[in-house]
PDB file of N, CA and C in Angstrom:
ATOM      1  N   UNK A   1      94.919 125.434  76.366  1.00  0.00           N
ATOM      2  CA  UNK A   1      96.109 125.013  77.060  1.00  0.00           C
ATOM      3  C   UNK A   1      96.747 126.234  77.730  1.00  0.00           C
ATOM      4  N   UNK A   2      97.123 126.169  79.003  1.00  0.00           N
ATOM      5  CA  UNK A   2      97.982 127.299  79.762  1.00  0.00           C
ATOM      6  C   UNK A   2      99.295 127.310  79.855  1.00  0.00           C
ATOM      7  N   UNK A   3      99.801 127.791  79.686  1.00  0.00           N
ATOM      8  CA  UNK A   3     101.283 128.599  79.511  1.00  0.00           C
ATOM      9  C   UNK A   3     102.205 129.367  80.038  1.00  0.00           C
ATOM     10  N   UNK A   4     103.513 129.463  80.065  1.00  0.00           N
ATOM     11  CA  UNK A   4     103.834 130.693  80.560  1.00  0.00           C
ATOM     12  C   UNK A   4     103.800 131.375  79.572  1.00  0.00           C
ATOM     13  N   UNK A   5     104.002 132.894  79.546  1.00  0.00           N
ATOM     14  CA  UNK A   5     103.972 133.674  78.435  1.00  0.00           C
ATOM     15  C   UNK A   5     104.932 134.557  78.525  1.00  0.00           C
ATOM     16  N   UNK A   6     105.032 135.835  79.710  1.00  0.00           N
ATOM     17  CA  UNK A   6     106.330 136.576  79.979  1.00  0.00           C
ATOM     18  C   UNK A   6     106.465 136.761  81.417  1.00  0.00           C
ATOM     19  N   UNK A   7     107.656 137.547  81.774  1.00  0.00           N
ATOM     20  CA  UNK A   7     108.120 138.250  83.063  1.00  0.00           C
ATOM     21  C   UNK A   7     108.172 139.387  82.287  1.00  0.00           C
ATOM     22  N   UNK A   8     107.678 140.414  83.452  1.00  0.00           N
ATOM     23  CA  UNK A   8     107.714 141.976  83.151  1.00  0.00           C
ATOM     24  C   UNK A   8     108.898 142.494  84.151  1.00  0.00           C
ATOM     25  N   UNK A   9     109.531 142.865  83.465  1.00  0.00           N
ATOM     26  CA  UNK A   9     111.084 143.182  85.005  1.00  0.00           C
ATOM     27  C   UNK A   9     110.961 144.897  84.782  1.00  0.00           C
ATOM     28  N   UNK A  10     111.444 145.834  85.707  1.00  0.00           N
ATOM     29  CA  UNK A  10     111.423 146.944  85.699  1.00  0.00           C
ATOM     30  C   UNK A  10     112.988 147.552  86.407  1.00  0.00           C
ATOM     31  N   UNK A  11     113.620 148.222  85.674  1.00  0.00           N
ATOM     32  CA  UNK A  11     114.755 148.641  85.531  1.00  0.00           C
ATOM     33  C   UNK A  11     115.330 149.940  85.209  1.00  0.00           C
ATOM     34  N   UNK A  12     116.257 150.385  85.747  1.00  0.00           N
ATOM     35  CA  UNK A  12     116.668 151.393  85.649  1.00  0.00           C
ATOM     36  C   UNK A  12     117.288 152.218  84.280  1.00  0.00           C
ATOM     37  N   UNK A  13     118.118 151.428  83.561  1.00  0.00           N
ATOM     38  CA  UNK A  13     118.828 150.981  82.519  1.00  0.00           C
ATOM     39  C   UNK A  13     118.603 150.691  81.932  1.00  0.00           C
ATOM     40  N   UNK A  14     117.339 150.682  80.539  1.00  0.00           N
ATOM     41  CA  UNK A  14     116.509 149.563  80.527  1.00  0.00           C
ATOM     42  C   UNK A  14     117.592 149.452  79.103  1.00  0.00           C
ATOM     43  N   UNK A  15     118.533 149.752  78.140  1.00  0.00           N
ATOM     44  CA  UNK A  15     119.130 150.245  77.268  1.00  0.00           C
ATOM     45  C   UNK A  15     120.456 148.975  77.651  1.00  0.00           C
ATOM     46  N   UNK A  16     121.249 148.996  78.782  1.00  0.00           N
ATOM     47  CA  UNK A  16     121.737 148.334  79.224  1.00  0.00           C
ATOM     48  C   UNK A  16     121.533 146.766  80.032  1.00  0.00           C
ATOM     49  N   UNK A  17     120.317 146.620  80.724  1.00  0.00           N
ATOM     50  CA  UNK A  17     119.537 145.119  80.593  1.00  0.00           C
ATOM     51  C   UNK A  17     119.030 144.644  79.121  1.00  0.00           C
ATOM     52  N   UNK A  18     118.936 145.267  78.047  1.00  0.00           N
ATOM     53  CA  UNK A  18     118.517 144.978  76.612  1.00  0.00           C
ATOM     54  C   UNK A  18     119.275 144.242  76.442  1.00  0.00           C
ATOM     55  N   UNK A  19     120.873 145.141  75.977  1.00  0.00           N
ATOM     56  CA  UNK A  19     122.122 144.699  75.944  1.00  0.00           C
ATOM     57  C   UNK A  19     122.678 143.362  76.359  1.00  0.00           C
ATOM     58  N   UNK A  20     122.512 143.652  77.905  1.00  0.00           N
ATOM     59  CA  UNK A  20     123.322 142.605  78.319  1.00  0.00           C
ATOM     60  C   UNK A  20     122.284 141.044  78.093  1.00  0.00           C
ATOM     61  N   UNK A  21     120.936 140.687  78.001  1.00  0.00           N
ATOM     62  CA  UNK A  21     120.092 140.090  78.097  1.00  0.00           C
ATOM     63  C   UNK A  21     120.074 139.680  75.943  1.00  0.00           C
ATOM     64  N   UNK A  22     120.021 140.230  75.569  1.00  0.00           N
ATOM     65  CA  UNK A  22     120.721 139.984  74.007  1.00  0.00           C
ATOM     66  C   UNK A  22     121.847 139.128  73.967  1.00  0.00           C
ATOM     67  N   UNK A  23     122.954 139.394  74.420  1.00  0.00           N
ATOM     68  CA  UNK A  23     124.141 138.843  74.882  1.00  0.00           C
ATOM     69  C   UNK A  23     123.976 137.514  75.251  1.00  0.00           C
ATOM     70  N   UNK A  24     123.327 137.908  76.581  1.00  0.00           N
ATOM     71  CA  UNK A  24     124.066 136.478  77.117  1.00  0.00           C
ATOM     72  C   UNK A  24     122.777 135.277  76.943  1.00  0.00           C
ATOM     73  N   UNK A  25     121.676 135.718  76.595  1.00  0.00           N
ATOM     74  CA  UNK A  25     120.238 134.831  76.677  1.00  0.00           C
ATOM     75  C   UNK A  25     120.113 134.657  75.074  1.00  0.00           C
ATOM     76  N   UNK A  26     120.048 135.632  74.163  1.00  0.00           N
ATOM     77  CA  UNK A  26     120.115 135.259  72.793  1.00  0.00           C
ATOM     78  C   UNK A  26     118.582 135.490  72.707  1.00  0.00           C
ATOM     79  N   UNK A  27     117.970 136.580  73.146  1.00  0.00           N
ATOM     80  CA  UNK A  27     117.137 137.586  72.910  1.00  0.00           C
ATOM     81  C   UNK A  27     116.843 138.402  72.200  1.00  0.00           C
ATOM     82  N   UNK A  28     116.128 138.597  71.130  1.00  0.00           N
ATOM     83  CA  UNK A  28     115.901 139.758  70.536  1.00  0.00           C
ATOM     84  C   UNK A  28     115.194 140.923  70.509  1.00  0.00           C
ATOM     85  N   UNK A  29     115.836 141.825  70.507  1.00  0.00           N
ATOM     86  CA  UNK A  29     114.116 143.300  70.366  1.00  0.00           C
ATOM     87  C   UNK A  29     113.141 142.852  69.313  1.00  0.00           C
ATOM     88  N   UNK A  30     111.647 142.653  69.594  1.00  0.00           N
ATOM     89  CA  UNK A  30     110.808 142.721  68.778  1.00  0.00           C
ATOM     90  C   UNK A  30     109.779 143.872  68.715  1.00  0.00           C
ATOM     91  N   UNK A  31     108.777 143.790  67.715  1.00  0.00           N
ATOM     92  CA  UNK A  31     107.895 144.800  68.456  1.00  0.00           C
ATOM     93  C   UNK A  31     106.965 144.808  69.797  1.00  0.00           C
ATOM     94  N   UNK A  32     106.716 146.092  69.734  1.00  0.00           N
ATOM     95  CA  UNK A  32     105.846 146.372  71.220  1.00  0.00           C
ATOM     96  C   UNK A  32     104.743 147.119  71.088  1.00  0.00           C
ATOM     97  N   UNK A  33     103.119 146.813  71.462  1.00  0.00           N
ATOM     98  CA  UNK A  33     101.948 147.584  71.487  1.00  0.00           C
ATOM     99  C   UNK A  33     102.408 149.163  71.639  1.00  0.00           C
ATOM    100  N   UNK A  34     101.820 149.867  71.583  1.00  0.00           N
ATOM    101  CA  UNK A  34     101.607 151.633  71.685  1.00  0.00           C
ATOM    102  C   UNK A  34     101.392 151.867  73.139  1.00  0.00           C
ATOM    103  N   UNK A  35     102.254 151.185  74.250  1.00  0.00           N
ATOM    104  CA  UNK A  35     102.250 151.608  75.592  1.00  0.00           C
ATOM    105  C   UNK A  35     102.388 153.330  75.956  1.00  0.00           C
ATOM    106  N   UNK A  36     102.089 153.745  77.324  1.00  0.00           N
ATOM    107  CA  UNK A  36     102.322 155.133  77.515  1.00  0.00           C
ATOM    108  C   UNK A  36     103.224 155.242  77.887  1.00  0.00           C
ATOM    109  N   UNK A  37     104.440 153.981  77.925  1.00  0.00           N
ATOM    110  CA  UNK A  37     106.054 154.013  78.550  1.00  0.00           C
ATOM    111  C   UNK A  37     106.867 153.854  77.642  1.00  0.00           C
ATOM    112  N   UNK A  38     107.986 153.824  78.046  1.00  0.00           N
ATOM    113  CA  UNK A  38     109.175 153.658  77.073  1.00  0.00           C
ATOM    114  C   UNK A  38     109.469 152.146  77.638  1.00  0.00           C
ATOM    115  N   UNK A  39     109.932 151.006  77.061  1.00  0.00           N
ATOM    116  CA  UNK A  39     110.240 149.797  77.080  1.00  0.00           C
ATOM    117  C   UNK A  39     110.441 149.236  76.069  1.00  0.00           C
ATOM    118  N   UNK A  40     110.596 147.946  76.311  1.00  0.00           N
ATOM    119  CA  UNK A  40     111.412 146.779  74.947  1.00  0.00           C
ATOM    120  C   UNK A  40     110.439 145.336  75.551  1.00  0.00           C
ATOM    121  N   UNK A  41     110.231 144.920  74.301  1.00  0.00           N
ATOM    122  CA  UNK A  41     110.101 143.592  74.305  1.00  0.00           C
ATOM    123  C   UNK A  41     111.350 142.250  73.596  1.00  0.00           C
ATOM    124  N   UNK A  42     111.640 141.744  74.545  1.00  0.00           N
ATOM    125  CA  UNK A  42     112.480 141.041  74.138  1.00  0.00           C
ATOM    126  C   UNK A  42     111.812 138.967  73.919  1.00  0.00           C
ATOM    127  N   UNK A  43     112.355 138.828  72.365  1.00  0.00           N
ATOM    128  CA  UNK A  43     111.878 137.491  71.838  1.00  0.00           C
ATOM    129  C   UNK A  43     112.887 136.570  71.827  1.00  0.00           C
ATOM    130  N   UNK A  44     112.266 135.470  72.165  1.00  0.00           N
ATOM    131  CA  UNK A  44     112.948 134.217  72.236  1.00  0.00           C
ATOM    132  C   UNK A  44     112.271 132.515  71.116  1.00  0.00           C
ATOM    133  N   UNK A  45     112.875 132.976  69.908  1.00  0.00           N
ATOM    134  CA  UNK A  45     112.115 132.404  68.506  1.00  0.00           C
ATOM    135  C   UNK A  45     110.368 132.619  68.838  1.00  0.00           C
ATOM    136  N   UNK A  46     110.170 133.752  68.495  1.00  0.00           N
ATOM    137  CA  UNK A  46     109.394 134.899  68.046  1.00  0.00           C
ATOM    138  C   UNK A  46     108.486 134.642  69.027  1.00  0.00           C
ATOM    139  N   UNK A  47     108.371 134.682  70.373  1.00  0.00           N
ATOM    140  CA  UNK A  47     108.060 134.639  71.218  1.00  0.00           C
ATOM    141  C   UNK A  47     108.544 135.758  72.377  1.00  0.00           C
ATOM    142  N   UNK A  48     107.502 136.995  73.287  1.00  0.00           N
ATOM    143  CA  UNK A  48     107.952 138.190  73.875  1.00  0.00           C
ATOM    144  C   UNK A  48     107.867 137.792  75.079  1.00  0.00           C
ATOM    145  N   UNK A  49     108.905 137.078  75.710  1.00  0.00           N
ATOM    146  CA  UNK A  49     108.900 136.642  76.879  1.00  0.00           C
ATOM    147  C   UNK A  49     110.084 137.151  78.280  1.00  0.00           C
ATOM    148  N   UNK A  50     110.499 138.626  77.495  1.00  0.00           N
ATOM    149  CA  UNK A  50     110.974 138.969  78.441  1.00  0.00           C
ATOM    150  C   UNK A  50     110.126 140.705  77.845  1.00  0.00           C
ATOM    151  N   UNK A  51     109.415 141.350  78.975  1.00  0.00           N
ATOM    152  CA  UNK A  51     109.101 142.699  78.785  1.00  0.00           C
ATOM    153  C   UNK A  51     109.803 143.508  79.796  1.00  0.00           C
ATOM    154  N   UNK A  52     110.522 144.982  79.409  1.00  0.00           N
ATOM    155  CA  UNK A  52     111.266 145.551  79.684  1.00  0.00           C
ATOM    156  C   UNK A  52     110.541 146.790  79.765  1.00  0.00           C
ATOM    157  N   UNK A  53     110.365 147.449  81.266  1.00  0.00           N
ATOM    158  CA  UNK A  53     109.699 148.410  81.599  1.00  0.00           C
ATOM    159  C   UNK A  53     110.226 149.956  82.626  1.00  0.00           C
ATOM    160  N   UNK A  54     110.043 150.983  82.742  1.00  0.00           N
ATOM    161  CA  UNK A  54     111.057 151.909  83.540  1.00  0.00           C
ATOM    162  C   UNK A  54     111.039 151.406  85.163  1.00  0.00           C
ATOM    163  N   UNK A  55     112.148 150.916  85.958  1.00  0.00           N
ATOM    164  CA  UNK A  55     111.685 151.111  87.311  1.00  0.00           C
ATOM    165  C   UNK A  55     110.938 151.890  88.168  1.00  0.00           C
ATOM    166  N   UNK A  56     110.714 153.440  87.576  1.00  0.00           N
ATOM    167  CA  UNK A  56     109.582 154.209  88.095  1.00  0.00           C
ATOM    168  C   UNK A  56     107.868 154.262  87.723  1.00  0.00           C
ATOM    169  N   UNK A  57     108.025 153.200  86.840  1.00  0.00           N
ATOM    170  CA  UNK A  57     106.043 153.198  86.723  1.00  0.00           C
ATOM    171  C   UNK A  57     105.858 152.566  87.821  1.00  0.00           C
ATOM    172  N   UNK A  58     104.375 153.512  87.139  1.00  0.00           N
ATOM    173  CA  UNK A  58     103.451 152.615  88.719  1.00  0.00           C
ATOM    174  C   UNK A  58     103.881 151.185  88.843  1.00  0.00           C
ATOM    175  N   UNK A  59     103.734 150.452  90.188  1.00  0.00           N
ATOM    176  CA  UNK A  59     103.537 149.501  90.774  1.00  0.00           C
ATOM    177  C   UNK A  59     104.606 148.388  90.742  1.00  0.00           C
ATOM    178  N   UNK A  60     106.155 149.526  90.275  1.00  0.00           N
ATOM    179  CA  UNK A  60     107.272 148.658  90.455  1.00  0.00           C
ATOM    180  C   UNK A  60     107.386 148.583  92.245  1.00  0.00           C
ATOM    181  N   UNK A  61     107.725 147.239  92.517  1.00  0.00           N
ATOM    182  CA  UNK A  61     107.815 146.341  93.239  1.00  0.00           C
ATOM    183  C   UNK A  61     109.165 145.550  92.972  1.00  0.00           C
ATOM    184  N   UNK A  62     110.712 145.864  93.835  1.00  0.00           N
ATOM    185  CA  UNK A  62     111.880 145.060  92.872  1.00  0.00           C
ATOM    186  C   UNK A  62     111.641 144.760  91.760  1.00  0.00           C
ATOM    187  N   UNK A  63     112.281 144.395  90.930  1.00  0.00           N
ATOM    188  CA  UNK A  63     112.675 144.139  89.716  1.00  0.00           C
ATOM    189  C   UNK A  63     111.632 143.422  88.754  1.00  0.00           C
ATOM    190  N   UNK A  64     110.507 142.443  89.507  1.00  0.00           N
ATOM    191  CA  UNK A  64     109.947 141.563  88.897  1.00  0.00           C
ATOM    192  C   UNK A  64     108.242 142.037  89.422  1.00  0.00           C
ATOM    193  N   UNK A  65     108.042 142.537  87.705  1.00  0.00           N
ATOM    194  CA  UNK A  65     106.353 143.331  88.364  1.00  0.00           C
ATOM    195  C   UNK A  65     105.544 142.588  88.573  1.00  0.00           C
ATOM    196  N   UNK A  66     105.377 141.658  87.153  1.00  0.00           N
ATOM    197  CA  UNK A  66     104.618 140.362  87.306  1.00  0.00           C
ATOM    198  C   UNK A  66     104.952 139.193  86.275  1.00  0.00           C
ATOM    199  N   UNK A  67     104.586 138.041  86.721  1.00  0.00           N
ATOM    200  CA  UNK A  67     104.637 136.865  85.701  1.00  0.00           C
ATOM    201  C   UNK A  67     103.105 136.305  84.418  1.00  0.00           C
ATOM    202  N   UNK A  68     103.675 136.267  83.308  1.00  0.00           N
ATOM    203  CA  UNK A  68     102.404 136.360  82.672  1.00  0.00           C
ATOM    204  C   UNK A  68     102.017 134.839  82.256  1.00  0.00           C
ATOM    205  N   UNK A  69     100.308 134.295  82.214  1.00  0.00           N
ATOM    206  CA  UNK A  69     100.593 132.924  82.002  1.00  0.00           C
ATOM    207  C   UNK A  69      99.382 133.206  80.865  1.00  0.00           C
ATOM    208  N   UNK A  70      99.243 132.330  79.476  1.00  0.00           N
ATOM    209  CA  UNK A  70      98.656 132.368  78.633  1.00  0.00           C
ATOM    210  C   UNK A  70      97.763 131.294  78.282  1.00  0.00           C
ATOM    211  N   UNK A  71      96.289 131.923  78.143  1.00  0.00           N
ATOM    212  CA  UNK A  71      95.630 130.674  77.565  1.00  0.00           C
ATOM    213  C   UNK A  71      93.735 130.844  78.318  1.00  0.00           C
ATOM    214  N   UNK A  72      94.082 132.009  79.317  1.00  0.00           N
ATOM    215  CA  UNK A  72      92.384 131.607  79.815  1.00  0.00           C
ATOM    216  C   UNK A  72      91.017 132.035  78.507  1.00  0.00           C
ATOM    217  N   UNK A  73      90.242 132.224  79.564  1.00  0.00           N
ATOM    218  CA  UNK A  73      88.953 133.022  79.216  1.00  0.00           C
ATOM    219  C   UNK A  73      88.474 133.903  80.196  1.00  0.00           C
ATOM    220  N   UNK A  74      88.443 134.971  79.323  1.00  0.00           N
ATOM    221  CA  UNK A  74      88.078 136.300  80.315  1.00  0.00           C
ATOM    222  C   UNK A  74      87.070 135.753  81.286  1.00  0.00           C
ATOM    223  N   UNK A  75      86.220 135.354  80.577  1.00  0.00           N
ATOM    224  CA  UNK A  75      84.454 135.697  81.459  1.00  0.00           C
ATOM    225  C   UNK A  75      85.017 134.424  82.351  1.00  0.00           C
ATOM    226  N   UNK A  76      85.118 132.909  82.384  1.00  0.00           N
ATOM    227  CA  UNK A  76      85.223 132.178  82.867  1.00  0.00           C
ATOM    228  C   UNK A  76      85.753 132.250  84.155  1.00  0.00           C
ATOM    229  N   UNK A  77      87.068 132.996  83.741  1.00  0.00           N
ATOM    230  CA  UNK A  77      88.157 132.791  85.168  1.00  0.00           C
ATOM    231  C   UNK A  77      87.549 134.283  85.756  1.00  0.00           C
ATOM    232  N   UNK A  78      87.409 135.092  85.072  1.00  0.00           N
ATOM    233  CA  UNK A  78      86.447 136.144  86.172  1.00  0.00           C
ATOM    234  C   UNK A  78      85.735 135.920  87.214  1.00  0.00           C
ATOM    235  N   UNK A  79      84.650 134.850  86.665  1.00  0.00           N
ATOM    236  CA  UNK A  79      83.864 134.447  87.432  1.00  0.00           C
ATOM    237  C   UNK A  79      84.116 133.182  88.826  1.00  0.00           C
ATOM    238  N   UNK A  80      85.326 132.680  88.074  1.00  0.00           N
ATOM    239  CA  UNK A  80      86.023 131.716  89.130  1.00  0.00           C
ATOM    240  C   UNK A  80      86.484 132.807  90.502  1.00  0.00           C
ATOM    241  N   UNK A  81      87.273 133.267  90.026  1.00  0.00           N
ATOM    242  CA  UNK A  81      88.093 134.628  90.533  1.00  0.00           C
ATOM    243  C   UNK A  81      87.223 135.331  91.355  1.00  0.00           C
ATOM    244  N   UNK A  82      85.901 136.017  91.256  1.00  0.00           N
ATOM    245  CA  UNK A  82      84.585 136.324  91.773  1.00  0.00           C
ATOM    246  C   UNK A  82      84.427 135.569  92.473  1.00  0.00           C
ATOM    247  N   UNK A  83      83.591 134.296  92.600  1.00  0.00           N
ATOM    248  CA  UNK A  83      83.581 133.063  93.494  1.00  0.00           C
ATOM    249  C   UNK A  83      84.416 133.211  94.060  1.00  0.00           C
ATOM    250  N   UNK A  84      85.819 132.962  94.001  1.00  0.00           N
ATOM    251  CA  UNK A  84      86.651 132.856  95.348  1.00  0.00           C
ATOM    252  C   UNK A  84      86.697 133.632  96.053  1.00  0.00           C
ATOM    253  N   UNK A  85      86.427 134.483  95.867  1.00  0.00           N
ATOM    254  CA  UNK A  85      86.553 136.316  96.716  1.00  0.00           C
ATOM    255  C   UNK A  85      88.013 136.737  96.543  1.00  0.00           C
ATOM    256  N   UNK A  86      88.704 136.371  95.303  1.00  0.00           N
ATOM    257  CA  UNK A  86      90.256 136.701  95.168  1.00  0.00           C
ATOM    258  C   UNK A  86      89.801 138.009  94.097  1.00  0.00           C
ATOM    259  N   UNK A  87      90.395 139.241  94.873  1.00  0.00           N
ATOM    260  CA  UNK A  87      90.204 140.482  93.926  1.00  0.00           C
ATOM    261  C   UNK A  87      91.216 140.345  92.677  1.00  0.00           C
ATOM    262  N   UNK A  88      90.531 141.216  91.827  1.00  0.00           N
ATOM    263  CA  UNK A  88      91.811 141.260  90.681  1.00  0.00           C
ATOM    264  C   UNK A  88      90.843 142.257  89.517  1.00  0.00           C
ATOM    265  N   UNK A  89      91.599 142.601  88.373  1.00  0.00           N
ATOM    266  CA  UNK A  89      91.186 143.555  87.700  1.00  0.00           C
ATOM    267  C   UNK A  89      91.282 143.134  85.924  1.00  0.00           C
ATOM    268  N   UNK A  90      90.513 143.784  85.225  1.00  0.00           N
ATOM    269  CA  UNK A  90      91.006 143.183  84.038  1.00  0.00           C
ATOM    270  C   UNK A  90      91.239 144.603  82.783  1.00  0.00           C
ATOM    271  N   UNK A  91      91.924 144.627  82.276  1.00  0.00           N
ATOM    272  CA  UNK A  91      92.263 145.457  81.416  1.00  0.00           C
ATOM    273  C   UNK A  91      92.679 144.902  79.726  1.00  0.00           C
ATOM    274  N   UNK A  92      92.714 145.349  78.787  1.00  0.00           N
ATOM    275  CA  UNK A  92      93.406 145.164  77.479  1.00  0.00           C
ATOM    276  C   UNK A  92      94.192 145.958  77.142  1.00  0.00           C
ATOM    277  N   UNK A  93      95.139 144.860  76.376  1.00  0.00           N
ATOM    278  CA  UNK A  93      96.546 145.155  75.733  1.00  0.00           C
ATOM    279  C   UNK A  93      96.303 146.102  74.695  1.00  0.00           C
ATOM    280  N   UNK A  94      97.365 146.880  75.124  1.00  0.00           N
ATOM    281  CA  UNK A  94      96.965 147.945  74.041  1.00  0.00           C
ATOM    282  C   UNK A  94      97.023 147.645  72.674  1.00  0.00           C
ATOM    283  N   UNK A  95      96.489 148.108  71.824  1.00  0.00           N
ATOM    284  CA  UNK A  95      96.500 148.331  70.750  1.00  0.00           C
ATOM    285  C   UNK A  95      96.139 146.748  70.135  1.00  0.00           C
ATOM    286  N   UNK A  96      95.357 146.180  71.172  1.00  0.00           N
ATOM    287  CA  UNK A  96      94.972 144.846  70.488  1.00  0.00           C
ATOM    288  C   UNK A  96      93.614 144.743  71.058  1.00  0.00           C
ATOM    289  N   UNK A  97      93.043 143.004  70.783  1.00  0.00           N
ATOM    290  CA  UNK A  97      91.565 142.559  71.195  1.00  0.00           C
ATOM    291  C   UNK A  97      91.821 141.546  72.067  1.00  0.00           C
ATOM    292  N   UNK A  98      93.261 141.669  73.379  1.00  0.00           N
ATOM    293  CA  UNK A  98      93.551 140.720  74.112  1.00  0.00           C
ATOM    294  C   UNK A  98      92.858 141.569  75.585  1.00  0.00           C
ATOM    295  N   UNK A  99      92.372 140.173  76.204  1.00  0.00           N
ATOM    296  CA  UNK A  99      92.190 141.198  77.553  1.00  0.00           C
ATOM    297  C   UNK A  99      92.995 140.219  78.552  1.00  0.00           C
ATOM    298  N   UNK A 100      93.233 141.172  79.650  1.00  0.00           N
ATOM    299  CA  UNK A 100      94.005 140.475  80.046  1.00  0.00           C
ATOM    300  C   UNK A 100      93.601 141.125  81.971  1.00  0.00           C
ATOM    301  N   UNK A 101      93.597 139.624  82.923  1.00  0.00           N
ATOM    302  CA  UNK A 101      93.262 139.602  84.279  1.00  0.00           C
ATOM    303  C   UNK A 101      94.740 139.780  85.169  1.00  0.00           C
ATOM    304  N   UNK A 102      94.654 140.615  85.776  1.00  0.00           N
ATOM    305  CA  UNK A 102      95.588 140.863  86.894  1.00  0.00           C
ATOM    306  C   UNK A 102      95.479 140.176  88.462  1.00  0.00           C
ATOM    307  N   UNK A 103      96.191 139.741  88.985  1.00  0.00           N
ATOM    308  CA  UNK A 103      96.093 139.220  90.368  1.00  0.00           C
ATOM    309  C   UNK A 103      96.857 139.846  91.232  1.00  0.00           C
ATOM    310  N   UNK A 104      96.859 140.403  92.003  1.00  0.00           N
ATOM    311  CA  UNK A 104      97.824 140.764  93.301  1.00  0.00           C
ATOM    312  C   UNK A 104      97.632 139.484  94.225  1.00  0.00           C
ATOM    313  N   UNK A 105      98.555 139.135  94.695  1.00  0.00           N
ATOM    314  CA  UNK A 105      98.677 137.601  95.454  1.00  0.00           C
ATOM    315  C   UNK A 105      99.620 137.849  97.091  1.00  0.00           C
ATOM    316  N   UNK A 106      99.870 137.085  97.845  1.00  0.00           N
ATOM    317  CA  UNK A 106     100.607 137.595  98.849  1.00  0.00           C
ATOM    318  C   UNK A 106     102.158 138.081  98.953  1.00  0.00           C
ATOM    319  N   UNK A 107     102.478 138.962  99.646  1.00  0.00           N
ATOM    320  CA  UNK A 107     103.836 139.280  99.444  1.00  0.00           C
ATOM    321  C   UNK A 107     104.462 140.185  98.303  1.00  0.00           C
ATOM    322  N   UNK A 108     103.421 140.918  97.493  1.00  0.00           N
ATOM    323  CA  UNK A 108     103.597 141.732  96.473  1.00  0.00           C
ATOM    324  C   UNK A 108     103.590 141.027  94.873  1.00  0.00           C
ATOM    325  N   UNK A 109     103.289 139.755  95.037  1.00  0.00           N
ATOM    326  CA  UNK A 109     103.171 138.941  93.694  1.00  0.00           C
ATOM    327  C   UNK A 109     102.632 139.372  93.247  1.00  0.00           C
ATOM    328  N   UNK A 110     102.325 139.602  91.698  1.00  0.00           N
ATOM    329  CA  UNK A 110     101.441 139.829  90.867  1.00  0.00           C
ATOM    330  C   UNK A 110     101.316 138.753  89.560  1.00  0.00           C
ATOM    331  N   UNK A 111     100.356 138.246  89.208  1.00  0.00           N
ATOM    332  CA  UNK A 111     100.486 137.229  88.304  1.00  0.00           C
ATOM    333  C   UNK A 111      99.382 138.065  87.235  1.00  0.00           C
ATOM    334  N   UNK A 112     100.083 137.720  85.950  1.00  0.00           N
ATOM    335  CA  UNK A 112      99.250 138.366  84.452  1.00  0.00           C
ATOM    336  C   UNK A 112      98.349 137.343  83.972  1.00  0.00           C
ATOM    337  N   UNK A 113      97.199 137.403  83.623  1.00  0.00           N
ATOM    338  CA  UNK A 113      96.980 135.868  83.136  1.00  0.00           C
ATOM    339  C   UNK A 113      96.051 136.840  81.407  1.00  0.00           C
ATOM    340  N   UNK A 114      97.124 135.960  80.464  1.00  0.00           N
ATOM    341  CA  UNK A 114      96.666 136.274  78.927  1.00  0.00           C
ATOM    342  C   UNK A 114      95.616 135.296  79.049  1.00  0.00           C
ATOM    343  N   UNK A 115      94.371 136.100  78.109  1.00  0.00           N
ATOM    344  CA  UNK A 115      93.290 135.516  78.325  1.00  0.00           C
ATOM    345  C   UNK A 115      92.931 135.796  76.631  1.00  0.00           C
ATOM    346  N   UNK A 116      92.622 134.905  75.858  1.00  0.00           N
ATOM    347  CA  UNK A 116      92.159 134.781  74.685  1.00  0.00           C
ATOM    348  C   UNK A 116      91.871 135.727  74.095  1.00  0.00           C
ATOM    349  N   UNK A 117      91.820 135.918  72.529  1.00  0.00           N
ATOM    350  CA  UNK A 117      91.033 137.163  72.038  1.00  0.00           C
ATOM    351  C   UNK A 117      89.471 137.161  72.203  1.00  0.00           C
ATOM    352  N   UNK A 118      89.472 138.413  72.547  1.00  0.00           N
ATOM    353  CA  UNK A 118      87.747 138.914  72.716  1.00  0.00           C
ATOM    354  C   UNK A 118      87.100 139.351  71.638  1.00  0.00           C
ATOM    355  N   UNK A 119      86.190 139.677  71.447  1.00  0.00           N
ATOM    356  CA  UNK A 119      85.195 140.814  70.984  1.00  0.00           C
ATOM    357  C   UNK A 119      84.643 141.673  71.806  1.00  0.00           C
ATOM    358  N   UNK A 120      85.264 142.993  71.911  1.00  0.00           N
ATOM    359  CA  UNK A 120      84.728 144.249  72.616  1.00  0.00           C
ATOM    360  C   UNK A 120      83.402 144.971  72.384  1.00  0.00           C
TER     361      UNK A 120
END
């Protein structure tokens, strides 16, 4: 079944969007993989559906880096993805056995798509 899963927003403040996003959404800090950035994951009944990242990493683009949707299969939608001639890249979450497909789409979109656990 497919899903949404998170928005990755990128911010200046990220200490102060925590804050105010705690507040007024009823968000919590949970944990976060062993990234090479400083950020927050924020849960919504134990769910990390808001990720909180520096506005200066790579490939900030306004505020909203990308949208994440949960549920494929690596090899499958690769190969869909291949077939279409739609480029995209795949990488894993750190410090886990998730891999996960990237899309660049028109207009600077980027869509995340969580893709099942693997075996590496």
């Amino acid at each position: 079944m497919i899903r949404f899963d998170h928005v990755n927003i990128r911010v200046t403040d990220q200490e102060a969007v925590r804050d105010f996003l705690v507040a007024v959404v009823g968000v919590a800090v949970g944990p976060r993989p062993n990234f090479s950035f400083h950020g927050y994951w924020l849960y919504l009944n134990d769910i990390p559906v808001i990720h909180l990242a520096p506005r200066d990493h790579e490939g900030a683009v306004g505020w909203v880096n990308h949208i994440a949707f949960h549920g494929f299969d690596v090899d499958r939608k690769s190969a869909e993805l291949k077939a279409a001639g739609i480029p995209f890249r795949v990488q894993w979450l750190a410090d886990t056995d998730t891999p996960q497909i990237f899309v660049e789409g028109p207009e600077g979109v980027r869509i995340e798509l969580q893709c099942l656990r693997a075996v590496r």
